[in-house]
C-alpha atoms as a PDB file:
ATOM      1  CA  UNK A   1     -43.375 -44.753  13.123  1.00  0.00           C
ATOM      2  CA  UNK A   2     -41.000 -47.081  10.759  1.00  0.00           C
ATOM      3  CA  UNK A   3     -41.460 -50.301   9.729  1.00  0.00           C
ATOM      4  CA  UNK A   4     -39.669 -53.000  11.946  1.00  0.00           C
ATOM      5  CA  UNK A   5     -37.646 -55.451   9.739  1.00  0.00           C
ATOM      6  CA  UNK A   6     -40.941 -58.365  10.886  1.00  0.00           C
ATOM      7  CA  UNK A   7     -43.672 -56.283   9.305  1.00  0.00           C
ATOM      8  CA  UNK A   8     -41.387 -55.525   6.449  1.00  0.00           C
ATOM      9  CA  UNK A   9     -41.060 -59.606   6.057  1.00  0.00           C
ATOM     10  CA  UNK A  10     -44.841 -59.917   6.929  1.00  0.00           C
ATOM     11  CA  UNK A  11     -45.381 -57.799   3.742  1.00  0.00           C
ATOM     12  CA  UNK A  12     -44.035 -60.552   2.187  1.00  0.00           C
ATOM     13  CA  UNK A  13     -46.027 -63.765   3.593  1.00  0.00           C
ATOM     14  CA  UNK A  14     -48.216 -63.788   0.836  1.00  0.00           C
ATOM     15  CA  UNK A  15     -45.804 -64.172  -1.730  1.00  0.00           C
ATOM     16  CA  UNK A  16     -43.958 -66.717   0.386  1.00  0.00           C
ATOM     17  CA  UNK A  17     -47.181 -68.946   0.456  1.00  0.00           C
ATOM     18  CA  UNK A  18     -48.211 -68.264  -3.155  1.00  0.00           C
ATOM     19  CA  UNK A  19     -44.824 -69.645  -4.804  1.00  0.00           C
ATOM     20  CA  UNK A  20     -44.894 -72.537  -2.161  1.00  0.00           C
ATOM     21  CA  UNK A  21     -48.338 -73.628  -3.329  1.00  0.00           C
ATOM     22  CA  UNK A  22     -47.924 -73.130  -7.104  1.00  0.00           C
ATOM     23  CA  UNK A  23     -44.559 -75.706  -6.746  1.00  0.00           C
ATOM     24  CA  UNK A  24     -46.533 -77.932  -4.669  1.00  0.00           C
ATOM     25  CA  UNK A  25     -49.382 -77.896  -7.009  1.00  0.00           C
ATOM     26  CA  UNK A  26     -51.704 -76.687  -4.740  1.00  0.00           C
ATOM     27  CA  UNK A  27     -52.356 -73.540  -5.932  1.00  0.00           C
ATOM     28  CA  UNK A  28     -55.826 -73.051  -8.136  1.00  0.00           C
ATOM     29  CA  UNK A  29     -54.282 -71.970 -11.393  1.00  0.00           C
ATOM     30  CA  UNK A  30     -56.978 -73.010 -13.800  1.00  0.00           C
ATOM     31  CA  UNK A  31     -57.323 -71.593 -17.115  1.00  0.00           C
ATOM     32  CA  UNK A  32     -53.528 -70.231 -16.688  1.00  0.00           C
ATOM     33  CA  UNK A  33     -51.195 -71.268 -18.925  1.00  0.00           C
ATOM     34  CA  UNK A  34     -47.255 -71.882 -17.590  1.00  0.00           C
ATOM     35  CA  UNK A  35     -46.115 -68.571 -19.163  1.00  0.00           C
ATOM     36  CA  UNK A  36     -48.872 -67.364 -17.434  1.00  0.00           C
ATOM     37  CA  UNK A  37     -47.855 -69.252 -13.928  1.00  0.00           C
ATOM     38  CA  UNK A  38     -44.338 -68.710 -14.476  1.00  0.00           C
ATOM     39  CA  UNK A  39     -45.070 -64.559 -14.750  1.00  0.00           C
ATOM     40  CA  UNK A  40     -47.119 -65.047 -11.437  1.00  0.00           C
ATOM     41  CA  UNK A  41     -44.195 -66.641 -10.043  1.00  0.00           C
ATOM     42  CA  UNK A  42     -41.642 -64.338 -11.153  1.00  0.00           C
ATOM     43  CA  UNK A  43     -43.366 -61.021  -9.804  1.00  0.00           C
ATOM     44  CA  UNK A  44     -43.486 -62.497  -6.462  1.00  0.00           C
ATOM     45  CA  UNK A  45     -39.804 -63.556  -6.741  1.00  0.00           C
ATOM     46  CA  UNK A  46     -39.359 -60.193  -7.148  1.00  0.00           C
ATOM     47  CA  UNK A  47     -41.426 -58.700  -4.785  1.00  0.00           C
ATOM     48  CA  UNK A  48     -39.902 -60.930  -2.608  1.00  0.00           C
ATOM     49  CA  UNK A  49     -36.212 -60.027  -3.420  1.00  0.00           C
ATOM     50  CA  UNK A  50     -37.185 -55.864  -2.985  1.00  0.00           C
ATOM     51  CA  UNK A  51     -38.389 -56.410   0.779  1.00  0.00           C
ATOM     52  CA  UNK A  52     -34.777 -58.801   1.428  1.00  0.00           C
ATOM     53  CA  UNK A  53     -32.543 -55.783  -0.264  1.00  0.00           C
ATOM     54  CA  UNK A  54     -34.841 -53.056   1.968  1.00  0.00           C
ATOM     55  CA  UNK A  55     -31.466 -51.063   3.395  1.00  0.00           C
ATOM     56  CA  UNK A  56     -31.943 -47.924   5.405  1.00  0.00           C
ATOM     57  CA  UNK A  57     -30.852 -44.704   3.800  1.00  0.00           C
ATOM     58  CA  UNK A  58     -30.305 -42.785   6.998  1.00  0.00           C
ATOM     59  CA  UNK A  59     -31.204 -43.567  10.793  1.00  0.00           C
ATOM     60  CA  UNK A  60     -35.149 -42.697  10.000  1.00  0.00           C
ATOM     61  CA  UNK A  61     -35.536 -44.432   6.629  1.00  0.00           C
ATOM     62  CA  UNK A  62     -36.641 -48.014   5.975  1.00  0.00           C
ATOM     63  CA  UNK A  63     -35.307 -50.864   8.586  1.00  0.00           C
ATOM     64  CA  UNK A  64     -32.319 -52.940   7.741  1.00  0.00           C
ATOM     65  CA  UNK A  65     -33.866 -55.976   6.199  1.00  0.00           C
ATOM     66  CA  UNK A  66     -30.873 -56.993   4.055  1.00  0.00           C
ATOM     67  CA  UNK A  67     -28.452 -57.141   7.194  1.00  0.00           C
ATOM     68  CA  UNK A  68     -30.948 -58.880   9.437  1.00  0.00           C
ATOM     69  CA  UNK A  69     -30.377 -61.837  10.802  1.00  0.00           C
ATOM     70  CA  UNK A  70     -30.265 -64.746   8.118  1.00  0.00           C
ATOM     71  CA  UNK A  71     -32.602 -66.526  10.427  1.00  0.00           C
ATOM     72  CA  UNK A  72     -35.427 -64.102  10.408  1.00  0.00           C
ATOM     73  CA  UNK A  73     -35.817 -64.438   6.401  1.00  0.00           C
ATOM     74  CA  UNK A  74     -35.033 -67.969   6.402  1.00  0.00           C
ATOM     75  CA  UNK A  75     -38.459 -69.032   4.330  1.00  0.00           C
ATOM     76  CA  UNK A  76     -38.277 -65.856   2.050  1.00  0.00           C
ATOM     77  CA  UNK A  77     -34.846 -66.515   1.013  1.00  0.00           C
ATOM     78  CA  UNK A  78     -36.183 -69.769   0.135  1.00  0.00           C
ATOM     79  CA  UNK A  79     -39.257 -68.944  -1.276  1.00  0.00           C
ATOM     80  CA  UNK A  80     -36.529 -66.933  -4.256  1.00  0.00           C
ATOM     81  CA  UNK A  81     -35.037 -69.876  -4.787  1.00  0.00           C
ATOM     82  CA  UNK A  82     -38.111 -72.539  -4.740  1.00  0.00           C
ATOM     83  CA  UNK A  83     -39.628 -69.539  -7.303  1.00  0.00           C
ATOM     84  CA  UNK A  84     -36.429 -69.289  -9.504  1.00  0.00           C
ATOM     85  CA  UNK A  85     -36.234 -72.855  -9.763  1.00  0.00           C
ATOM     86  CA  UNK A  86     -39.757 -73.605 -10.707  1.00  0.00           C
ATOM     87  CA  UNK A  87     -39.548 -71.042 -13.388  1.00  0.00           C
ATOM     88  CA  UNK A  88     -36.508 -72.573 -14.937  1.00  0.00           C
ATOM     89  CA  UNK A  89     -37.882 -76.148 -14.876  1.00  0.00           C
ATOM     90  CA  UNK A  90     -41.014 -74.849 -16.478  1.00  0.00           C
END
């Protein structure tokens, strides 16, 4: 059975929370240096942007997260950005 465009977003959750708690500060990142945080950061951005571009190929393939409703990937679309712009101010 295919993924439905919510467990494809699901797959994503963790990423969502990580970047939100390394820009809050929350996040334990002891002993990691901010090339080191900023790498962290920057493969979850992109994990992040491969589940939002997820397009089906055919009818049986992967569901359409990319033209889902902007509502459904409201806090990974702004987990990109909150990652992007962490990176660039550090």
């Amino acid at each position: 059975m295919a993924q439905t465009v919510t467990e494809c977003l699901a797959a994503g959750t963790d990423s969502v929370t990580l970047i939100d708690e390394v820009k809050a500060g929350t996040h334990n990142v002891e002993g990691m240096t901010q090339a080191e945080i900023n790498e962290m950061v920057q493969r979850n951005v992109d994990h992040l942007e491969i589940i939002l571009a997820y397009a089906p190929v055919d009818g049986n393939d992967t569901p359409n997260v990319a033209g889902a409703a902007d509502s459904k990937k409201t806090t990974h679309v702004a987990a990109v950005t909150t990652g992007t712009d962490y990176i660039a101010a550090n």
